[in-house]
Protein backbone atom coordinates (compact mmCIF):
# COMPACT_ATOMS: atom_id res chain seq x y z
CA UNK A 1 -10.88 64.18 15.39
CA UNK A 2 -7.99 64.90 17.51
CA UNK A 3 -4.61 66.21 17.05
CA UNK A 4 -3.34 65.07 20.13
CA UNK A 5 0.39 63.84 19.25
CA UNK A 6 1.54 60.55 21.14
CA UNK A 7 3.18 60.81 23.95
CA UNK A 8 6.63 60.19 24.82
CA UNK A 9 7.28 56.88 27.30
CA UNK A 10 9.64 57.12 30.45
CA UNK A 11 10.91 54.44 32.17
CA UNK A 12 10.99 55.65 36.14
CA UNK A 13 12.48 52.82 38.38
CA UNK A 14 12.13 53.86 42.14
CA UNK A 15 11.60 51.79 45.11
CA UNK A 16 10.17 54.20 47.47
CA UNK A 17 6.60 54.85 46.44
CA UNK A 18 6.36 58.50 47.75
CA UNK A 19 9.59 59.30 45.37
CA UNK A 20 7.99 57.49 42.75
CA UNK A 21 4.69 59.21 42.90
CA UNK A 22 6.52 62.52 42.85
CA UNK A 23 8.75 62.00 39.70
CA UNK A 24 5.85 60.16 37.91
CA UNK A 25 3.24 62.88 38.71
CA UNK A 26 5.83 65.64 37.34
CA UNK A 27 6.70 63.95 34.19
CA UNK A 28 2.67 63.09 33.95
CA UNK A 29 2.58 67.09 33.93
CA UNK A 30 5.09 67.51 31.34
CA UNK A 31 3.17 65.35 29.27
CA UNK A 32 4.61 62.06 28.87
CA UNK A 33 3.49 58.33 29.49
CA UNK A 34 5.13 56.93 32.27
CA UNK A 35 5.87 53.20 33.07
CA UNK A 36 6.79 52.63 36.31
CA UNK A 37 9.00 49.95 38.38
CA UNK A 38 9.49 49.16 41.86
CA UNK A 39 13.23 48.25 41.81
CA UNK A 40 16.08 47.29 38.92
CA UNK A 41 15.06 43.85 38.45
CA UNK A 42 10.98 44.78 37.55
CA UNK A 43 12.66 47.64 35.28
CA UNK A 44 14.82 45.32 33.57
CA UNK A 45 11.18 43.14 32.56
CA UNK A 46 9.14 46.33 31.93
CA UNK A 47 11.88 47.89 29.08
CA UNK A 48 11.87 44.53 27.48
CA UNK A 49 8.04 45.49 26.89
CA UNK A 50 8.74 49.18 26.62
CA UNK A 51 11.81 49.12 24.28
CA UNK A 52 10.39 52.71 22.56
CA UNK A 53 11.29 54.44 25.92
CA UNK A 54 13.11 58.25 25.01
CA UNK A 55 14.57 57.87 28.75
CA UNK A 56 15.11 55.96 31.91
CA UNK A 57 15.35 57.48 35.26
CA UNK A 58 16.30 55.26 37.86
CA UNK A 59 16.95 55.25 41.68
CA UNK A 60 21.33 54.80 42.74
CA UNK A 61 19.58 52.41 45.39
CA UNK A 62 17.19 49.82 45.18
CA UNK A 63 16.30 46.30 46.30
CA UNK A 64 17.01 43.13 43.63
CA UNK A 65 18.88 44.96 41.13
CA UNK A 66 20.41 48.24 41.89
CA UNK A 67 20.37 51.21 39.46
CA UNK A 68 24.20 50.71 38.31
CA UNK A 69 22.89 47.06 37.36
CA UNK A 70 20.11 48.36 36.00
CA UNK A 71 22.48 50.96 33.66
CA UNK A 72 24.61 48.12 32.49
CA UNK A 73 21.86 46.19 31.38
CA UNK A 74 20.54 49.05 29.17
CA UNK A 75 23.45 49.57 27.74
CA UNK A 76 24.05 45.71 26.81
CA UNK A 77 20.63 45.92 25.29
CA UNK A 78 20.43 46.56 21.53
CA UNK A 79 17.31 48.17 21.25
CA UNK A 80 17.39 50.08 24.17
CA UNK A 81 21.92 50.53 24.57
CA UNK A 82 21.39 54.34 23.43
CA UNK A 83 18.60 55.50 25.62
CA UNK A 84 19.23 58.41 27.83
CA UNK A 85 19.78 57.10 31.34
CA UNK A 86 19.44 59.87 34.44
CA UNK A 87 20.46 58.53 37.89
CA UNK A 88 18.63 59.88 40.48
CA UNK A 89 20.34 59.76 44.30
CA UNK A 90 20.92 61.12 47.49
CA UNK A 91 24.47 59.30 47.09
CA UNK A 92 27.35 61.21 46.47
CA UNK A 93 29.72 58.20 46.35
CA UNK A 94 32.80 58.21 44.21
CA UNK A 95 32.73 54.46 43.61
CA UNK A 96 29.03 54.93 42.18
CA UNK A 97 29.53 58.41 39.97
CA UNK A 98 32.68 56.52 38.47
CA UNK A 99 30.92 53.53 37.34
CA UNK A 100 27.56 55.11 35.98
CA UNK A 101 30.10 57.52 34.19
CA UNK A 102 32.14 54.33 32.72
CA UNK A 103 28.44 53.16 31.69
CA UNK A 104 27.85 56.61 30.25
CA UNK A 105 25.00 57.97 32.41
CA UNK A 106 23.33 60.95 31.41
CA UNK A 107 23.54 62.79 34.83
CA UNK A 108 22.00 62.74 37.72
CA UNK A 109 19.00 64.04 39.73
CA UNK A 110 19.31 64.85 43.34
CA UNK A 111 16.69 64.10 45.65
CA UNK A 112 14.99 65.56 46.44
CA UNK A 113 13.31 65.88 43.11
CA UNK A 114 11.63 69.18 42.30
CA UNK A 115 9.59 70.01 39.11
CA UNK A 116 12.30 72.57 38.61
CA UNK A 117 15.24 70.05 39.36
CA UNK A 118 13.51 67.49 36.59
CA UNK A 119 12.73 70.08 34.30
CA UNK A 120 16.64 71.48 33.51
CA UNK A 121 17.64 67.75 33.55
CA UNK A 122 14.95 66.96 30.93
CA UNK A 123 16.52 70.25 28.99
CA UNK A 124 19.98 68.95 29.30
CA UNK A 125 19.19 65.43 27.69
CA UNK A 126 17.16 67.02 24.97
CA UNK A 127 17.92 70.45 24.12
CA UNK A 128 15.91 70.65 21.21
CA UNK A 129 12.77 70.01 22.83
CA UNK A 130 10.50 72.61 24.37
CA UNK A 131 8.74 71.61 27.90
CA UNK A 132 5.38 72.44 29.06
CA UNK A 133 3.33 71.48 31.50
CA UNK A 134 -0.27 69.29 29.97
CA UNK A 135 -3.68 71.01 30.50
């Protein structure tokens, strides 16, 4: 029989595939299930199957719905309104940090994304939990 515990689901929306691959391959490392999304508006259908997500990290910039759409929408969702939400960007736009803060983001990753980078952000939003990377 095994002990293995269940995994912890992210929610990584993320048009480009190569940036997707990376930040789904580290958080694969670090143990946790990953469901993936090409841009806002596939994210938007995959958390309405996926509402026991403990985060969402989501590209600034993306085709159909952007990642600021994509914040207010988990927000407006009950299930899903007080899931940690990390923005990740090569934007350093005022207009954008403003409104993700008004939609109370969790932060932000810059890209681009290291396994160091995603680890202290993943220490950040849970502090209580220890990280390590899966055998």
């Amino acid at each position: 029989m095994s002990n293995e515990e269940v995994k912890q689901k992210v929610l990584v929306a993320e048009d480009s595939a190569p940036n997707r691959n990376i930040l789904c391959h580290l958080l694969k490392k670090l143990n946790f299930e990953v469901v993936e999304a090409e841009n806002g508006a596939i994210a938007m259908e995959k958390l309405e199957q996926n509402t026991d997500c403990v985060l969402i990290i989501s590209d600034i910039m993306m085709p159909e719905k952007n990642g600021l759409d994509f914040l207010e929408f988990v927000r407006a969702h009950d299930k899903c309104k007080d899931v940690p939400f990390v923005l990740v960007t090569a934007v350093a736009e005022k207009d954008y940090i403003m409104r993700a803060k008004e939609s109370s983001v969790q932060g932000y990753l810059l890209k681009p994304i290291s396994f160091d980078k995603l680890t202290a952000k993943l220490k950040e939003v849970f502090p209580d939990q220890k990280f390590s990377v899966a055998s």
